[in-house]
N, C-alpha and C. Protein backbone atom coordinates (compact mmCIF):
# COMPACT_ATOMS: atom_id res chain seq x y z
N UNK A 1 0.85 -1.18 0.00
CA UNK A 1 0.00 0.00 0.00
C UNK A 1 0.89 1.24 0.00
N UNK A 2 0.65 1.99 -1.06
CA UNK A 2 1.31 3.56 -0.89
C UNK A 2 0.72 4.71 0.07
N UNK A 3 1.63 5.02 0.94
CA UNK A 3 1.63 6.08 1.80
C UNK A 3 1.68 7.62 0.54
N UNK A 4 0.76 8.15 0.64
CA UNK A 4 0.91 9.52 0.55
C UNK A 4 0.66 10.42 1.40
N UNK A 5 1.58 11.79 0.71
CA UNK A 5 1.45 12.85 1.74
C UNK A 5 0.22 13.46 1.71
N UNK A 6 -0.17 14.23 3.17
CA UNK A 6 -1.23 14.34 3.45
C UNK A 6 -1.31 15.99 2.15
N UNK A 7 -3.15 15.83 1.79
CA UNK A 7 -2.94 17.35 0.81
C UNK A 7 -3.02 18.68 1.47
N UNK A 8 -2.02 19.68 0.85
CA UNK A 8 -1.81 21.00 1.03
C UNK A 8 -2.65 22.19 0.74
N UNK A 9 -2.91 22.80 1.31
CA UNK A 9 -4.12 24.47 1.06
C UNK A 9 -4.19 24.13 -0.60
N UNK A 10 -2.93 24.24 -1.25
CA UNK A 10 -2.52 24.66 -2.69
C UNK A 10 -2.95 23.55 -3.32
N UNK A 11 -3.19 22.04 -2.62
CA UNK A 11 -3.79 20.94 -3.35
C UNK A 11 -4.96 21.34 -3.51
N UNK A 12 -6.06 21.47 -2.44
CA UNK A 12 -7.42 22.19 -2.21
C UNK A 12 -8.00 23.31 -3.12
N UNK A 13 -7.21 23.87 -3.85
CA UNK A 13 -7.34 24.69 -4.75
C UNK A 13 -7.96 24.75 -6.49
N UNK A 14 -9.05 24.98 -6.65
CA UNK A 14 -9.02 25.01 -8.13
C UNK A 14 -8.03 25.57 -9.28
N UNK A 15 -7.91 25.33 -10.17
CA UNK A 15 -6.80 25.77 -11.37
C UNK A 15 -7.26 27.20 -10.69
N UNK A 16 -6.24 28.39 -11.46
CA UNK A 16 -6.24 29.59 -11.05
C UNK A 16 -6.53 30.69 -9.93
N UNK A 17 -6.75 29.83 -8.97
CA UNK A 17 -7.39 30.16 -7.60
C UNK A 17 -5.95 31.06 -7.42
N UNK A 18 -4.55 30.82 -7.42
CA UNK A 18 -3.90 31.59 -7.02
C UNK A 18 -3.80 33.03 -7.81
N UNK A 19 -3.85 32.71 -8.74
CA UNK A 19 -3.49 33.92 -9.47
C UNK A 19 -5.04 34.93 -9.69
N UNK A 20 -6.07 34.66 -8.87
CA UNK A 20 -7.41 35.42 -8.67
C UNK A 20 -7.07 35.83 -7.52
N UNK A 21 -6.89 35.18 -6.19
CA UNK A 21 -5.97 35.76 -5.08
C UNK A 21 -5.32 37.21 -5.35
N UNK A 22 -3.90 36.57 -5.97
CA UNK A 22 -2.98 37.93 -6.16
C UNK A 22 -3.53 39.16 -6.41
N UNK A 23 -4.61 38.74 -7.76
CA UNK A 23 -5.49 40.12 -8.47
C UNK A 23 -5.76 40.72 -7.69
N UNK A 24 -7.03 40.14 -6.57
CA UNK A 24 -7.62 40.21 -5.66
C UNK A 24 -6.96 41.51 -4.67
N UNK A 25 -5.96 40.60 -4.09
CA UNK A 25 -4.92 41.52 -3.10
C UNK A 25 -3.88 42.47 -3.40
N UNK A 26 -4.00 42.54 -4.80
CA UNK A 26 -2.64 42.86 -5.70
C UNK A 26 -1.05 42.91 -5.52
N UNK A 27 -1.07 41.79 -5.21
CA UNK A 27 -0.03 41.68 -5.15
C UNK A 27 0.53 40.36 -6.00
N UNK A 28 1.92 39.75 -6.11
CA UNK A 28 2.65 39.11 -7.14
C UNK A 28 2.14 37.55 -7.09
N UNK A 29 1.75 36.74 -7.76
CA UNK A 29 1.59 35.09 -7.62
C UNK A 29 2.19 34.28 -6.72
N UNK A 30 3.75 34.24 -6.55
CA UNK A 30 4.66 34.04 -6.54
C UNK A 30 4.14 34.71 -4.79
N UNK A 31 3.89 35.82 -4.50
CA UNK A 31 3.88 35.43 -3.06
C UNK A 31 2.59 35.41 -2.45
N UNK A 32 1.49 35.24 -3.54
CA UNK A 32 0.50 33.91 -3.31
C UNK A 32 1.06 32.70 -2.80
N UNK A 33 1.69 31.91 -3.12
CA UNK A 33 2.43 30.95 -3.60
C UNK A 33 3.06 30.69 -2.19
N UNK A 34 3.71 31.45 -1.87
CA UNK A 34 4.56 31.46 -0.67
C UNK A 34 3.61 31.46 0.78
N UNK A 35 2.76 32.68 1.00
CA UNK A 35 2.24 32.27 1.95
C UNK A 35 0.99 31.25 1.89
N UNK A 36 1.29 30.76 1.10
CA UNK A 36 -0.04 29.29 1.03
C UNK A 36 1.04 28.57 1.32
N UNK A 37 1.97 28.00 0.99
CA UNK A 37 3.29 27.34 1.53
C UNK A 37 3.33 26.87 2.71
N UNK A 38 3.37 28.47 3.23
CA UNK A 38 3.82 29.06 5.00
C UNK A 38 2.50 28.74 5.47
N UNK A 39 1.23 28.94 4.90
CA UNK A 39 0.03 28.34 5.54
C UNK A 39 -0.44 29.18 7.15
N UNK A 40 0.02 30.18 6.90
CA UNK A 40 -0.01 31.06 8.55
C UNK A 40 -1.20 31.33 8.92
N UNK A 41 -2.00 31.42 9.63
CA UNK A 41 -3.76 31.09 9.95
C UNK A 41 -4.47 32.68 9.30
N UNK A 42 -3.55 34.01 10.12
CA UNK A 42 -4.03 35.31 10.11
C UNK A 42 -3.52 35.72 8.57
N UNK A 43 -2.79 35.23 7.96
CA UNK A 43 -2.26 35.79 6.39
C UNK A 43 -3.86 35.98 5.46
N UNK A 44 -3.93 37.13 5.27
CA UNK A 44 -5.14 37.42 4.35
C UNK A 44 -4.83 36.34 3.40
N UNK A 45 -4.32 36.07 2.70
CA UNK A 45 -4.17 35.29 1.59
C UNK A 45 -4.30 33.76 1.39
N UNK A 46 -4.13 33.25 3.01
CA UNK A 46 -4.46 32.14 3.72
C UNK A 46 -5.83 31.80 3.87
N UNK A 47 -6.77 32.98 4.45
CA UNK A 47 -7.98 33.53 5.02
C UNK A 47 -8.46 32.62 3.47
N UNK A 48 -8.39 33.54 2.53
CA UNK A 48 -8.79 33.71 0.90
C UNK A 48 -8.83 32.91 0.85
N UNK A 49 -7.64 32.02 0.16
CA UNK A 49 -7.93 30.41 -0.03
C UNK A 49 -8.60 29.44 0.86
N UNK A 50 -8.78 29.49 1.81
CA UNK A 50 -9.71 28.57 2.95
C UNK A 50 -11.02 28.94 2.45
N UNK A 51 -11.14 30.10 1.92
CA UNK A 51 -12.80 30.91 1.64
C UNK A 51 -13.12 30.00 0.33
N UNK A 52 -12.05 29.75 -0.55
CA UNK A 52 -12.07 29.20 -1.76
C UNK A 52 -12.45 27.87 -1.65
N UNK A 53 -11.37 27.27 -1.05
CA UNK A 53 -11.27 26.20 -1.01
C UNK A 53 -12.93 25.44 -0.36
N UNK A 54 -12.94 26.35 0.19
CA UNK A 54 -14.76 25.62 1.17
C UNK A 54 -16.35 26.49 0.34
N UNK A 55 -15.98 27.30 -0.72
CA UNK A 55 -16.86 27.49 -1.79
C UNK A 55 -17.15 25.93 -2.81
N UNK A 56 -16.07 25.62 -3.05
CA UNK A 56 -15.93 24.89 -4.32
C UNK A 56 -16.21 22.95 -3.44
N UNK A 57 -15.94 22.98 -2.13
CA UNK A 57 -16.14 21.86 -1.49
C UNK A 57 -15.20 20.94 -1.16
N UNK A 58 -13.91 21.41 -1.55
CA UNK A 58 -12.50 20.37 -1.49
C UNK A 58 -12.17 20.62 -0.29
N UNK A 59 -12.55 21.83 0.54
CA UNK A 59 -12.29 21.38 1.99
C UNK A 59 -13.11 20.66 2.96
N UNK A 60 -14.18 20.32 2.52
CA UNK A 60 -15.14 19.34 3.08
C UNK A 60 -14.51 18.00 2.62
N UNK A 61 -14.46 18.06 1.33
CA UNK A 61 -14.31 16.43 0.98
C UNK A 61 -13.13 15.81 1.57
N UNK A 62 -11.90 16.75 1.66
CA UNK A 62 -10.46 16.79 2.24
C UNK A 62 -10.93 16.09 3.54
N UNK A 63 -11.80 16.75 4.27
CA UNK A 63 -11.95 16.58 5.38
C UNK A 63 -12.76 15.04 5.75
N UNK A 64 -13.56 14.76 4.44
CA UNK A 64 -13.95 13.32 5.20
C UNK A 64 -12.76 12.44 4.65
N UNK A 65 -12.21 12.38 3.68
CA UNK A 65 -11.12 11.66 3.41
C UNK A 65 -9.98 11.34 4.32
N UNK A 66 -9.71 12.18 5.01
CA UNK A 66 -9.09 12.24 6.86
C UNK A 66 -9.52 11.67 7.35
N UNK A 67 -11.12 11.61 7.54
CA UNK A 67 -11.88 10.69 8.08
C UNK A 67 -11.21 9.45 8.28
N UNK A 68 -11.99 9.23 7.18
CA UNK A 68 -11.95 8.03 6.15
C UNK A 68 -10.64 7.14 6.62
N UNK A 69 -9.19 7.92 6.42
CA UNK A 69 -8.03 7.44 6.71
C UNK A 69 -7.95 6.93 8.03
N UNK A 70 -8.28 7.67 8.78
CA UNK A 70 -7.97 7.57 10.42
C UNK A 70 -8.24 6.28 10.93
């Protein structure tokens, strides 16, 4: 059985979610990119993608799949 790693904010993400972010906040992709990385709770950009990510439902499903594993 293959162990994989558990998924990241940036897995949770639809195609272009980062680069609507940046627009968003205006600032560069690239440090979209970074603080989704760093994953820091209070980072607006963190905030954003969690908002995203639980619009579209991949943080629900994420979440029973944890389940699921446990």
């Amino acid at each position: 059985m293959d162990v994989k790693e558990p998924l990241t904010l940036a897995d949770l993400l639809p195609r272009g979610s980062q680069q609507k972010i940046a627009e968003r906040l205006g600032i560069k992709k690239q440090a979209v990119s970074a603080a989704i990385k760093k994953c820091k709770p209070g980072n607006a950009v963190v905030i954003e993608a969690l908002r995203i990510a639980r619009e579209c439902g991949a943080l629900d499903a994420a979440q029973d799949l944890a389940k699921l594993a446990a």
